[in-house]
PDB file of N, CA and C in Angstrom:
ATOM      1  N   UNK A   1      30.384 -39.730 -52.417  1.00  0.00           N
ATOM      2  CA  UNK A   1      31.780 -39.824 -52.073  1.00  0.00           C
ATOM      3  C   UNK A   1      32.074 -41.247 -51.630  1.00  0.00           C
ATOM      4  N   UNK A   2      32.710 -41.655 -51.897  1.00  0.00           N
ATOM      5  CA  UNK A   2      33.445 -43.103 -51.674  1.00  0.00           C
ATOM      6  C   UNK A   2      33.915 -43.303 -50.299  1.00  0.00           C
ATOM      7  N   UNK A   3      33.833 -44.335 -49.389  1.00  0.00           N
ATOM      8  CA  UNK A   3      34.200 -44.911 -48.383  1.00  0.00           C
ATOM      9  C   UNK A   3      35.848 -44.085 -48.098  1.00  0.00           C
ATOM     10  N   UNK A   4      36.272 -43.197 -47.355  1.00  0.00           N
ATOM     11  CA  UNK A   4      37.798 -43.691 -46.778  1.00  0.00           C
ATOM     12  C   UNK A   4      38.283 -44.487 -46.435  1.00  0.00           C
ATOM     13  N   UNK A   5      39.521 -45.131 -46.584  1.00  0.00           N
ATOM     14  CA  UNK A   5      40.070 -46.485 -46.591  1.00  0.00           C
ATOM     15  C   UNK A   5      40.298 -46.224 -45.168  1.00  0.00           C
ATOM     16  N   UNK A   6      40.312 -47.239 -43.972  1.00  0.00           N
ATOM     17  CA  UNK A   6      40.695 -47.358 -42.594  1.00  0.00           C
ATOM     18  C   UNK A   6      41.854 -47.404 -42.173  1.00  0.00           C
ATOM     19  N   UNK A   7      42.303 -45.774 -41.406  1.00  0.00           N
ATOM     20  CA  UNK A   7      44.074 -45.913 -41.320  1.00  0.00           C
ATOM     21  C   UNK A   7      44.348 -46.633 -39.874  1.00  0.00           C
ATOM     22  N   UNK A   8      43.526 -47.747 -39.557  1.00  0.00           N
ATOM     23  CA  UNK A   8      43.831 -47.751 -38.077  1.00  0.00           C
ATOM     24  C   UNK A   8      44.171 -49.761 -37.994  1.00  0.00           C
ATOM     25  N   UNK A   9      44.956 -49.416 -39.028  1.00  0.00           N
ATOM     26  CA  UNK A   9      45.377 -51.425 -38.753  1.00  0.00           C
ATOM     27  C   UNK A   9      44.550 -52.091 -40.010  1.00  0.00           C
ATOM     28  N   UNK A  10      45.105 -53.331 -40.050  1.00  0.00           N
ATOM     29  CA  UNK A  10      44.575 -54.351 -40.905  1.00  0.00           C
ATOM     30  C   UNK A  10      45.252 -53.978 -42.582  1.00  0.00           C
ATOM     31  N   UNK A  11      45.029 -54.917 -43.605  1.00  0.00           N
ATOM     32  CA  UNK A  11      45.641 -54.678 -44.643  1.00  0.00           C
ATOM     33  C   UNK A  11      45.746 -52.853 -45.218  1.00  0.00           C
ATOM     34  N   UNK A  12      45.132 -52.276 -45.404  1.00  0.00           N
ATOM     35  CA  UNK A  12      44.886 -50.757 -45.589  1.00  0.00           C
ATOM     36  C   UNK A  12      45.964 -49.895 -45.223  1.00  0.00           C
ATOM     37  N   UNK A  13      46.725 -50.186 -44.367  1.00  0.00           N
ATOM     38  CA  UNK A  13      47.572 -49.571 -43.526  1.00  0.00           C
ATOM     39  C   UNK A  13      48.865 -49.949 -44.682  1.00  0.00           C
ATOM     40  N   UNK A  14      49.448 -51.531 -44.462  1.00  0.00           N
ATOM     41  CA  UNK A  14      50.260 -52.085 -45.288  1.00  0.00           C
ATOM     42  C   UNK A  14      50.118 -51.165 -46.699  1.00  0.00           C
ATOM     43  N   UNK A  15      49.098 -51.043 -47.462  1.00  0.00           N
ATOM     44  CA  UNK A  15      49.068 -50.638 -48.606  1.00  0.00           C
ATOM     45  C   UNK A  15      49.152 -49.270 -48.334  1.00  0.00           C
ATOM     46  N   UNK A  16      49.168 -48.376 -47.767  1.00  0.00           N
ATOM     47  CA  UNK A  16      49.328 -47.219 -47.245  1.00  0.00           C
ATOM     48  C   UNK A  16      50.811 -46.887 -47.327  1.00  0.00           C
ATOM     49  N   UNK A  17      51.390 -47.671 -46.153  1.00  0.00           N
ATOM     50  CA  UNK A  17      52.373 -47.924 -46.517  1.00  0.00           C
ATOM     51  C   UNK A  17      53.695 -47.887 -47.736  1.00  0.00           C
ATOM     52  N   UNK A  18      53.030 -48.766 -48.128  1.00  0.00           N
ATOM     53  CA  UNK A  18      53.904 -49.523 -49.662  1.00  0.00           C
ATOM     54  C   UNK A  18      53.856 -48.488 -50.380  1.00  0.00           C
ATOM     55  N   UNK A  19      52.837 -47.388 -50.427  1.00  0.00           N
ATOM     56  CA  UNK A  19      52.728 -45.900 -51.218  1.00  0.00           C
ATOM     57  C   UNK A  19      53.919 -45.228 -50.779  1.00  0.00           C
ATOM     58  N   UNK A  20      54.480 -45.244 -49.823  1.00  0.00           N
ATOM     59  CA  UNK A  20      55.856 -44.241 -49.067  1.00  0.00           C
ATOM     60  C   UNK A  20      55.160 -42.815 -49.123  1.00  0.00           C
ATOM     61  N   UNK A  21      53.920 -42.825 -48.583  1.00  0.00           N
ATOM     62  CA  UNK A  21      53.282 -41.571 -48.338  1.00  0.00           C
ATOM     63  C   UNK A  21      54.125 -41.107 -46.916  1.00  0.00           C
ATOM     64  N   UNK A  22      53.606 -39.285 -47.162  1.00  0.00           N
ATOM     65  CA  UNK A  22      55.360 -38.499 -46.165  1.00  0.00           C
ATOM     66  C   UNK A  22      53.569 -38.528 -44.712  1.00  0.00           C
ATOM     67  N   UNK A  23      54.215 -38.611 -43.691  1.00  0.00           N
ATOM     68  CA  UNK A  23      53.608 -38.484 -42.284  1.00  0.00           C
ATOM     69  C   UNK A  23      52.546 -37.725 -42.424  1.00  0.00           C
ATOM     70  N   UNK A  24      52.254 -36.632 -42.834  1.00  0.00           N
ATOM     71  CA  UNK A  24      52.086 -35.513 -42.736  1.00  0.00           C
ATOM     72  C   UNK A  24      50.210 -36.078 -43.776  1.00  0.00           C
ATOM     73  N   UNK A  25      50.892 -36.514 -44.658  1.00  0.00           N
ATOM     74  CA  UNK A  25      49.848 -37.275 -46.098  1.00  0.00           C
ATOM     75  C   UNK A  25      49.041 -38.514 -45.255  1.00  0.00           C
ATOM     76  N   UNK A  26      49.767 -38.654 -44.210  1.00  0.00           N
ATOM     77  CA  UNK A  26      48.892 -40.190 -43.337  1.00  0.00           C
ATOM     78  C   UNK A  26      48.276 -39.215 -42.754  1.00  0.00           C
ATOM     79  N   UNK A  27      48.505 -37.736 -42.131  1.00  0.00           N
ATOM     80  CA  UNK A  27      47.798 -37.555 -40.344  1.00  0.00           C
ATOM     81  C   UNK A  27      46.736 -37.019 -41.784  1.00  0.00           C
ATOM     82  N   UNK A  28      46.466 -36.378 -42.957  1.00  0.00           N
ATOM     83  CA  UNK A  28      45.828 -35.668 -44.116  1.00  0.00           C
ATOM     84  C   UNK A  28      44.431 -36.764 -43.929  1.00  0.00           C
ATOM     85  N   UNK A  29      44.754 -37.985 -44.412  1.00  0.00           N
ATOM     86  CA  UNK A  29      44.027 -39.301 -44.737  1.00  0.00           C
ATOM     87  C   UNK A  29      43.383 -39.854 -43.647  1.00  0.00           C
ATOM     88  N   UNK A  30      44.091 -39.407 -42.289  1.00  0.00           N
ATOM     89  CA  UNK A  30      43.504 -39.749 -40.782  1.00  0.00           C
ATOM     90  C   UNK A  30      42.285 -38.937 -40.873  1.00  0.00           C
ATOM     91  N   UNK A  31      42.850 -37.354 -40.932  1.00  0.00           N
ATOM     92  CA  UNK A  31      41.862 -36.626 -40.731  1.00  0.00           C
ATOM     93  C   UNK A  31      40.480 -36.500 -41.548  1.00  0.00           C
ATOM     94  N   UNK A  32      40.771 -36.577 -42.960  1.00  0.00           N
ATOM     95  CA  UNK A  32      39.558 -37.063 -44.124  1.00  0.00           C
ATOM     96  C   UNK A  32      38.646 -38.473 -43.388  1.00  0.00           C
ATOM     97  N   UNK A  33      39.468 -39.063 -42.856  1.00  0.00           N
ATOM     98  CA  UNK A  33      38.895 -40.400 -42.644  1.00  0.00           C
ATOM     99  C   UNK A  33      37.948 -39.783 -41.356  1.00  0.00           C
ATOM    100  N   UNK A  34      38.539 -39.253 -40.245  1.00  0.00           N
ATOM    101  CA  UNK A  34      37.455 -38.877 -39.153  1.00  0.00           C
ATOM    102  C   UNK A  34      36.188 -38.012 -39.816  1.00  0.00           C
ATOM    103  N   UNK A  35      36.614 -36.896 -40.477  1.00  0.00           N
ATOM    104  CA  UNK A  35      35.573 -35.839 -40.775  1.00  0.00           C
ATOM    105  C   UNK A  35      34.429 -36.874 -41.664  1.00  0.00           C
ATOM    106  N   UNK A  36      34.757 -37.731 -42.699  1.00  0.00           N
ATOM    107  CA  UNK A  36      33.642 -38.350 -43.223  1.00  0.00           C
ATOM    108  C   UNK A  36      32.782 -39.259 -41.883  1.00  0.00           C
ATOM    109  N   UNK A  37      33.201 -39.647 -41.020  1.00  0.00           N
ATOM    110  CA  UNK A  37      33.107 -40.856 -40.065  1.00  0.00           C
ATOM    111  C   UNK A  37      31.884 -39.865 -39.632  1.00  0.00           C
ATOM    112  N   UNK A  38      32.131 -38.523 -38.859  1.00  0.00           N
ATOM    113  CA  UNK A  38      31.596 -37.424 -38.071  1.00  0.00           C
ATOM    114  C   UNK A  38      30.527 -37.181 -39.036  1.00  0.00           C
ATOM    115  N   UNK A  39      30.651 -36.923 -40.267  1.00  0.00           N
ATOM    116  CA  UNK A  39      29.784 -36.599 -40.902  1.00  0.00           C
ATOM    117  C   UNK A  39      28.639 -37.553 -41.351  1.00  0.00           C
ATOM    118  N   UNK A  40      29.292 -38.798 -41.634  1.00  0.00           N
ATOM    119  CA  UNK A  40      28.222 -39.914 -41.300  1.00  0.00           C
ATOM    120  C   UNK A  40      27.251 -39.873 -39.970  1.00  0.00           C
ATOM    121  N   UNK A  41      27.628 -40.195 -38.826  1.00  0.00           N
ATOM    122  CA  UNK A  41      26.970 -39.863 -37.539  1.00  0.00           C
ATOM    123  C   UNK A  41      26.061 -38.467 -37.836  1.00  0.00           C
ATOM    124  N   UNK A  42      26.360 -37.563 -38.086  1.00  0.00           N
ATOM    125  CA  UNK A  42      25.467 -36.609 -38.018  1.00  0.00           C
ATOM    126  C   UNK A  42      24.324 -36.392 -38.926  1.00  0.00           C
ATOM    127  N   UNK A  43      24.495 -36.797 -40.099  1.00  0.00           N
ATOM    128  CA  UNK A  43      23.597 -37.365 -40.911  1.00  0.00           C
ATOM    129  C   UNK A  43      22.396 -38.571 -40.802  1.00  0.00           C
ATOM    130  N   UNK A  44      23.399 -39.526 -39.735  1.00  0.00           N
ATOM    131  CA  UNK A  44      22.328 -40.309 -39.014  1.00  0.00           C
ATOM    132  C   UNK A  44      21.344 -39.996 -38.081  1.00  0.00           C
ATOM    133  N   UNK A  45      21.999 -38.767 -37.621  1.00  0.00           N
ATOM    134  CA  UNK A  45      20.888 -38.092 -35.987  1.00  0.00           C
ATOM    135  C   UNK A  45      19.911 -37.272 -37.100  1.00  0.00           C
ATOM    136  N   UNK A  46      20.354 -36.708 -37.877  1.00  0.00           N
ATOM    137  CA  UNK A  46      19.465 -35.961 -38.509  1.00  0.00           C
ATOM    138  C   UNK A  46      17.988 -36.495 -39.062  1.00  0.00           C
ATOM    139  N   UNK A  47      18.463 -37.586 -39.772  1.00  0.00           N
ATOM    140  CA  UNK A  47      17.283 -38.269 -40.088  1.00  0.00           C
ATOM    141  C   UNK A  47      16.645 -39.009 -38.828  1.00  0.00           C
ATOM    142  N   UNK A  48      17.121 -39.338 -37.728  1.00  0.00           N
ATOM    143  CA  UNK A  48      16.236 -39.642 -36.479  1.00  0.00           C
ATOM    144  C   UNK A  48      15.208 -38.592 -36.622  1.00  0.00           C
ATOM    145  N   UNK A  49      15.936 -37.066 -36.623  1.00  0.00           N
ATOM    146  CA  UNK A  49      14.860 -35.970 -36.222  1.00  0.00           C
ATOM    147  C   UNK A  49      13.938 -35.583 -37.209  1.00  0.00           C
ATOM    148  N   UNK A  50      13.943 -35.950 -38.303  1.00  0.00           N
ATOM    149  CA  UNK A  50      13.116 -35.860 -39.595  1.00  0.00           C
ATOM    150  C   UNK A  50      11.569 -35.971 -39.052  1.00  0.00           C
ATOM    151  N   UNK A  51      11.394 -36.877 -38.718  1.00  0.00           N
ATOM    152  CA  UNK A  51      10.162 -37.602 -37.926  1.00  0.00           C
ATOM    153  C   UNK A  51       9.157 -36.214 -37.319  1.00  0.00           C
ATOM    154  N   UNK A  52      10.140 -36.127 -36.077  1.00  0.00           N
ATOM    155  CA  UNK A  52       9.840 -35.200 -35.289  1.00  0.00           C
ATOM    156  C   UNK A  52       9.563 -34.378 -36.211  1.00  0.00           C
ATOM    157  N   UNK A  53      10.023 -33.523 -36.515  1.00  0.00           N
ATOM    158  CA  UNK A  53      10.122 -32.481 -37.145  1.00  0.00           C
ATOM    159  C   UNK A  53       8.804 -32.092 -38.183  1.00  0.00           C
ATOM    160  N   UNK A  54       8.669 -33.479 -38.915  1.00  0.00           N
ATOM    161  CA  UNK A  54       7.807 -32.990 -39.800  1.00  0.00           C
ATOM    162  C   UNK A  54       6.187 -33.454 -39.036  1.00  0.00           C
ATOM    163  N   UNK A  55       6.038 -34.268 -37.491  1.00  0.00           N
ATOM    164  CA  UNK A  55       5.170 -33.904 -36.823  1.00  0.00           C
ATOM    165  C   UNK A  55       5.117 -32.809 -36.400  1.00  0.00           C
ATOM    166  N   UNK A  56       6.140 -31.935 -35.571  1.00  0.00           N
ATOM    167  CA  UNK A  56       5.565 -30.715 -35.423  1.00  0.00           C
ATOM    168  C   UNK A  56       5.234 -29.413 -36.235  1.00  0.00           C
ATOM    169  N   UNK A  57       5.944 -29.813 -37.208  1.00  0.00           N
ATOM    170  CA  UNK A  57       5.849 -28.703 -38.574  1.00  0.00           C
ATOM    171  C   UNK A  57       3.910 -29.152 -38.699  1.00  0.00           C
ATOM    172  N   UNK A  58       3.378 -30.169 -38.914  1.00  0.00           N
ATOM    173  CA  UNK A  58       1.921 -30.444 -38.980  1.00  0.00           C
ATOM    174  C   UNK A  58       0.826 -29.730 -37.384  1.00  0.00           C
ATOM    175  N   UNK A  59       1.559 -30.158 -36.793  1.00  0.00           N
ATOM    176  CA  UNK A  59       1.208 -29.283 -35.356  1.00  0.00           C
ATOM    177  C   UNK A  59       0.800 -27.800 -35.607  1.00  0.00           C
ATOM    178  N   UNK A  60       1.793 -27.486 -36.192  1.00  0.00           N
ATOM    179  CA  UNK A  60       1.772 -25.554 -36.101  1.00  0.00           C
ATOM    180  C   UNK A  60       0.745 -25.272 -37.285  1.00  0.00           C
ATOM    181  N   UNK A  61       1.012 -25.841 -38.757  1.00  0.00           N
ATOM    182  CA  UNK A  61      -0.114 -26.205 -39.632  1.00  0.00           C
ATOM    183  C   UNK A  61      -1.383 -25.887 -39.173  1.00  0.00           C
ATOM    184  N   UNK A  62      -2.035 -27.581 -38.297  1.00  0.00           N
ATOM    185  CA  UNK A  62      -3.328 -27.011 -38.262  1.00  0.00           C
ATOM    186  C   UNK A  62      -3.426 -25.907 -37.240  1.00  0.00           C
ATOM    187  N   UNK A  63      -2.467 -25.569 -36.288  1.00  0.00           N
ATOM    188  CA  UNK A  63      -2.771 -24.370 -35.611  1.00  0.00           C
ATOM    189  C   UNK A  63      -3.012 -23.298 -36.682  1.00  0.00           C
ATOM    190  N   UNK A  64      -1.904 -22.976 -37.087  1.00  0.00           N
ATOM    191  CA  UNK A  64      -2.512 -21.793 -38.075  1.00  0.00           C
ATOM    192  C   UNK A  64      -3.980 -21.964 -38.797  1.00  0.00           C
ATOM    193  N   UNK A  65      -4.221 -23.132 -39.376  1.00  0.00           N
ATOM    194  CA  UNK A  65      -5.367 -23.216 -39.805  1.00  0.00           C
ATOM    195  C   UNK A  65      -6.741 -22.888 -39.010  1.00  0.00           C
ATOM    196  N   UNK A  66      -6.975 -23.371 -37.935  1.00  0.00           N
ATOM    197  CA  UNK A  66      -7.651 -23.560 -37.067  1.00  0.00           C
ATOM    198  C   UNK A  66      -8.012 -21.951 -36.289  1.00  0.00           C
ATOM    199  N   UNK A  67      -6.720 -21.354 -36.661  1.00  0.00           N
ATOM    200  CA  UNK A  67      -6.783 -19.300 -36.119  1.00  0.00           C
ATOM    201  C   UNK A  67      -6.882 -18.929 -36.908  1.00  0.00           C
ATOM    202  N   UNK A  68      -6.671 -19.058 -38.296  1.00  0.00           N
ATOM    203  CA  UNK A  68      -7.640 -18.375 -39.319  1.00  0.00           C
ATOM    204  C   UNK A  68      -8.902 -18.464 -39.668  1.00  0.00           C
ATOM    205  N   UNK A  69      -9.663 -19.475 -38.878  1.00  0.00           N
ATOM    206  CA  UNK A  69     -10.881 -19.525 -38.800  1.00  0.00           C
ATOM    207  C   UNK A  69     -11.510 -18.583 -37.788  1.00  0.00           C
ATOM    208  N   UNK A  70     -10.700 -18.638 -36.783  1.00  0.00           N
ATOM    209  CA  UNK A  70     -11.272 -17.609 -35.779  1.00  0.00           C
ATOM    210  C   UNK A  70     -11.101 -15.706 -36.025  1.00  0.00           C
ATOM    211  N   UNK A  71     -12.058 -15.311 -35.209  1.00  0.00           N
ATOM    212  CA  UNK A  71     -11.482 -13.908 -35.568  1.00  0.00           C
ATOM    213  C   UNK A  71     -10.271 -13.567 -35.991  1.00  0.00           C
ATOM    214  N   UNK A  72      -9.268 -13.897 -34.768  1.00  0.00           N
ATOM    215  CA  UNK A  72      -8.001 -13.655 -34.957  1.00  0.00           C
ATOM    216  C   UNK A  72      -7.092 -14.586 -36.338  1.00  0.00           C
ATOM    217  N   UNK A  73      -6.190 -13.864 -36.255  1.00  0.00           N
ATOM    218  CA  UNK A  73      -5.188 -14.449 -37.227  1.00  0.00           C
ATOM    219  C   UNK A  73      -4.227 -15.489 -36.119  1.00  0.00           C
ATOM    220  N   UNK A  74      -3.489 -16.505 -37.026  1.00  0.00           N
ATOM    221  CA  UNK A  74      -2.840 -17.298 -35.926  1.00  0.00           C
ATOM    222  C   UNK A  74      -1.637 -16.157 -35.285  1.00  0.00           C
ATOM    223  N   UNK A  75      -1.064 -15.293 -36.100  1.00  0.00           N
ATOM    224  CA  UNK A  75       0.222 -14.708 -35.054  1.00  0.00           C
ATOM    225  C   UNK A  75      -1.019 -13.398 -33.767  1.00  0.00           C
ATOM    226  N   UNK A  76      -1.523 -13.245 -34.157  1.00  0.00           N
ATOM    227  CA  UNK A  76      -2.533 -12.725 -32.934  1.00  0.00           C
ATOM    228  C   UNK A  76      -2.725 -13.774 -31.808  1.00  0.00           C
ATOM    229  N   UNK A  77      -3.234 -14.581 -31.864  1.00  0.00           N
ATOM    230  CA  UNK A  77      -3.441 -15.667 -31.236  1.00  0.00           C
ATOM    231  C   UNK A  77      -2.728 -16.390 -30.516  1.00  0.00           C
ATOM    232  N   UNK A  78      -1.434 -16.777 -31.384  1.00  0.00           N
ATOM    233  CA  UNK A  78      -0.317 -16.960 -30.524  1.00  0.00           C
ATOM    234  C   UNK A  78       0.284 -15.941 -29.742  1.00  0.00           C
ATOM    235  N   UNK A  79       0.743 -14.964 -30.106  1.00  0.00           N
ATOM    236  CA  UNK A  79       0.855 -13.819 -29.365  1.00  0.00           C
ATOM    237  C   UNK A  79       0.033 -13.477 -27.796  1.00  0.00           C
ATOM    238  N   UNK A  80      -1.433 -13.734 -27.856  1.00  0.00           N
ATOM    239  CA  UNK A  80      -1.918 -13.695 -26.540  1.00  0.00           C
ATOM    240  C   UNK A  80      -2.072 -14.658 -25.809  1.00  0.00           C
ATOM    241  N   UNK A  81      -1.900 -15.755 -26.243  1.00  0.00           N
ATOM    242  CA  UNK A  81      -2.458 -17.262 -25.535  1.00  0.00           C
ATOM    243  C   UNK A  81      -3.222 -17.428 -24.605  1.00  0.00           C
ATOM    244  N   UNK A  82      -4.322 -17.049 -25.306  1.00  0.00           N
ATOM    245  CA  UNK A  82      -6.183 -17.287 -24.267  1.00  0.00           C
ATOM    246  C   UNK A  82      -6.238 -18.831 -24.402  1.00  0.00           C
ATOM    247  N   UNK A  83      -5.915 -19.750 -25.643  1.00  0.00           N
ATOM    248  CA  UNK A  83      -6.639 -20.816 -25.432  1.00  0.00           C
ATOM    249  C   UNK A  83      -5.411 -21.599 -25.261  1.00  0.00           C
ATOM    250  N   UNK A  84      -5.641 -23.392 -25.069  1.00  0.00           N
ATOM    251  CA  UNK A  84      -4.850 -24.094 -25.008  1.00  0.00           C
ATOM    252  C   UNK A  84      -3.628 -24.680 -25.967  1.00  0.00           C
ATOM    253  N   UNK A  85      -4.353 -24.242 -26.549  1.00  0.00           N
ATOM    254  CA  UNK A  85      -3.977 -25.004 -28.411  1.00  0.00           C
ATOM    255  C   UNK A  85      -3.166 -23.581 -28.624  1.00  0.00           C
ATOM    256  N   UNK A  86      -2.659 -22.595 -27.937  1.00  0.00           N
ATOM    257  CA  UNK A  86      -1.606 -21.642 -28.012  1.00  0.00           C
ATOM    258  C   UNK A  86      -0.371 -21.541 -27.115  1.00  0.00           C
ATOM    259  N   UNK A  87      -1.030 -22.321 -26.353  1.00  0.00           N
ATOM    260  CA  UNK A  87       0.266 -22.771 -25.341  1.00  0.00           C
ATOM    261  C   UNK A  87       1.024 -24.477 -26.114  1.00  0.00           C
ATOM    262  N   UNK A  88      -0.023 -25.288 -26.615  1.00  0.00           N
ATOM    263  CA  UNK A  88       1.018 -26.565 -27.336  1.00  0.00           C
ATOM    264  C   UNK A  88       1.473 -26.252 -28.690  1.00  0.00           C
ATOM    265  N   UNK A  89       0.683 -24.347 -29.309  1.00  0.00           N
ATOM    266  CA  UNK A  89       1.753 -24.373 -30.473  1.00  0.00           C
ATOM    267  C   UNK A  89       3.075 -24.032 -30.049  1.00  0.00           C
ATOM    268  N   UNK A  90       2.671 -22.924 -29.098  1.00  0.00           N
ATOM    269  CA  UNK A  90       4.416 -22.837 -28.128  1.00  0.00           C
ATOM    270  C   UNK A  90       5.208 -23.757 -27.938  1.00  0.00           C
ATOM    271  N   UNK A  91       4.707 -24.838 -27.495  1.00  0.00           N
ATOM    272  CA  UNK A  91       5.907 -25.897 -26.822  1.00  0.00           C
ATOM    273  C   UNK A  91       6.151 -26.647 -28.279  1.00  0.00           C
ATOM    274  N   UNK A  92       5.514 -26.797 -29.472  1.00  0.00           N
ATOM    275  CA  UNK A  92       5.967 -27.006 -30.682  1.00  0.00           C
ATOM    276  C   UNK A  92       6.744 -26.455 -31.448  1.00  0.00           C
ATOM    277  N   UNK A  93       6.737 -24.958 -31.237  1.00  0.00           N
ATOM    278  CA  UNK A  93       8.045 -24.383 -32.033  1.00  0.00           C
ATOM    279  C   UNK A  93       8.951 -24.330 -30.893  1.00  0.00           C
ATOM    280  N   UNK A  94       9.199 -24.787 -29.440  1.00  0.00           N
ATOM    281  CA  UNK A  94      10.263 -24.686 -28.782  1.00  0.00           C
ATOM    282  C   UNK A  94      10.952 -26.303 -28.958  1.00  0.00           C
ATOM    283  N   UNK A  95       9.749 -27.191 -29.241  1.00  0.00           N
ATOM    284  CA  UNK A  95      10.624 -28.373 -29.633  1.00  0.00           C
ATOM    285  C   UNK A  95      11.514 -28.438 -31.308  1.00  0.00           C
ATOM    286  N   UNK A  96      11.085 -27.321 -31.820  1.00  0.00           N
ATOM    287  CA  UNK A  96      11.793 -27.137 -33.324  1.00  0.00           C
ATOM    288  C   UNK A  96      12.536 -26.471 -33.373  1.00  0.00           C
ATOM    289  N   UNK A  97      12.764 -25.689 -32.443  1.00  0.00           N
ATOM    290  CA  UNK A  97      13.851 -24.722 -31.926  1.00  0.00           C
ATOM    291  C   UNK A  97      15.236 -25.287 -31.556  1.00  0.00           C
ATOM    292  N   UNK A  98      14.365 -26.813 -30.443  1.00  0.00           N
ATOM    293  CA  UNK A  98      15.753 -27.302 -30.013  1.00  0.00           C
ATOM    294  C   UNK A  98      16.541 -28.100 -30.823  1.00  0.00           C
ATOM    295  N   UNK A  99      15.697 -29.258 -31.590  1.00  0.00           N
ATOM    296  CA  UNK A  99      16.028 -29.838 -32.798  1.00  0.00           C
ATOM    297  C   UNK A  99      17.030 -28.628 -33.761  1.00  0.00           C
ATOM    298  N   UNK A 100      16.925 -27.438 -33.956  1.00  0.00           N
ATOM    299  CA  UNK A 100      17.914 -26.901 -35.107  1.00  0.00           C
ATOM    300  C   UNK A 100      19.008 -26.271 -34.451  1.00  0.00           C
ATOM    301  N   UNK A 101      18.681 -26.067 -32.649  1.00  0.00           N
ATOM    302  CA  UNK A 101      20.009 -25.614 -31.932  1.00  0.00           C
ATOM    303  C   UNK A 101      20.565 -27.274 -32.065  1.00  0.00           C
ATOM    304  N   UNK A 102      20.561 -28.535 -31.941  1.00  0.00           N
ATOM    305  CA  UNK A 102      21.126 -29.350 -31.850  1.00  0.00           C
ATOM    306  C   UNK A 102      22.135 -30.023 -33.222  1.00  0.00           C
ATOM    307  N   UNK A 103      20.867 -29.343 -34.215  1.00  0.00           N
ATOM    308  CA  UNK A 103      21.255 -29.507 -35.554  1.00  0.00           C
ATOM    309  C   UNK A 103      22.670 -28.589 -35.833  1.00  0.00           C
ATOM    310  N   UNK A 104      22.338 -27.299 -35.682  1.00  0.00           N
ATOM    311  CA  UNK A 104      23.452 -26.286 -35.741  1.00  0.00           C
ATOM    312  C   UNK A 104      24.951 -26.572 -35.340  1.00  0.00           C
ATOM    313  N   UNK A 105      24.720 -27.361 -34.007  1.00  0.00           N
ATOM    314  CA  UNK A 105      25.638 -27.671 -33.229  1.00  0.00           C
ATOM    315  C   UNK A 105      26.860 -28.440 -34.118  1.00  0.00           C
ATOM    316  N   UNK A 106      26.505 -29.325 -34.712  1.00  0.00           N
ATOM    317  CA  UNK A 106      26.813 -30.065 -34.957  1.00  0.00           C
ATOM    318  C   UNK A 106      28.119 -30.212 -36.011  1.00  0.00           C
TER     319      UNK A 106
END
């Protein structure tokens, strides 16, 4: 999608203008112009969290891996949390948790 032109001053406006667009077609072009702006920004946080994300997605990985070696299966395992490495897969899917409540939000 192409840049929205900037309804807030400078030549853009003038040419806006000179169209004899009705009020209503400016607040239209305001509002297109914020929602892309918003949608830019959020697209930017997103890829901040990419990072994260695909570290802890590797986190839970070798957990699972690592409980299928053991007797148990990893959702057994997590489920009782005897060892340590079941308490930091916990705090790994609560940090992926918050990342998609923040994502959601948005």
């Amino acid at each position: 999608m192409q840049a929205v032109v900037s309804l807030y001053g400078g030549p853009a406006t003038a040419t806006l203008n000179d169209l004899g667009l009705s009020p209503q077609a400016l607040l239209c072009l305001q509002a297109a112009e914020e929602f892309e702006n918003r949608r830019s920004r959020n697209l930017e946080k997103i890829c901040k969290y990419m990072e994260k994300i695909e570290v802890e997605l590797e986190k839970l990985r070798k957990y699972e891996e690592n409980a299928q070696i053991s007797r148990l299966g990893y959702y057994d395992s997590f489920k009782l949390q005897n060892e340590e490495d079941d308490f930091h897969a916990n705090v790994s899917r609560l940090e992926l948790a918050g990342i998609w409540e923040e994502i959601n939000e948005m």
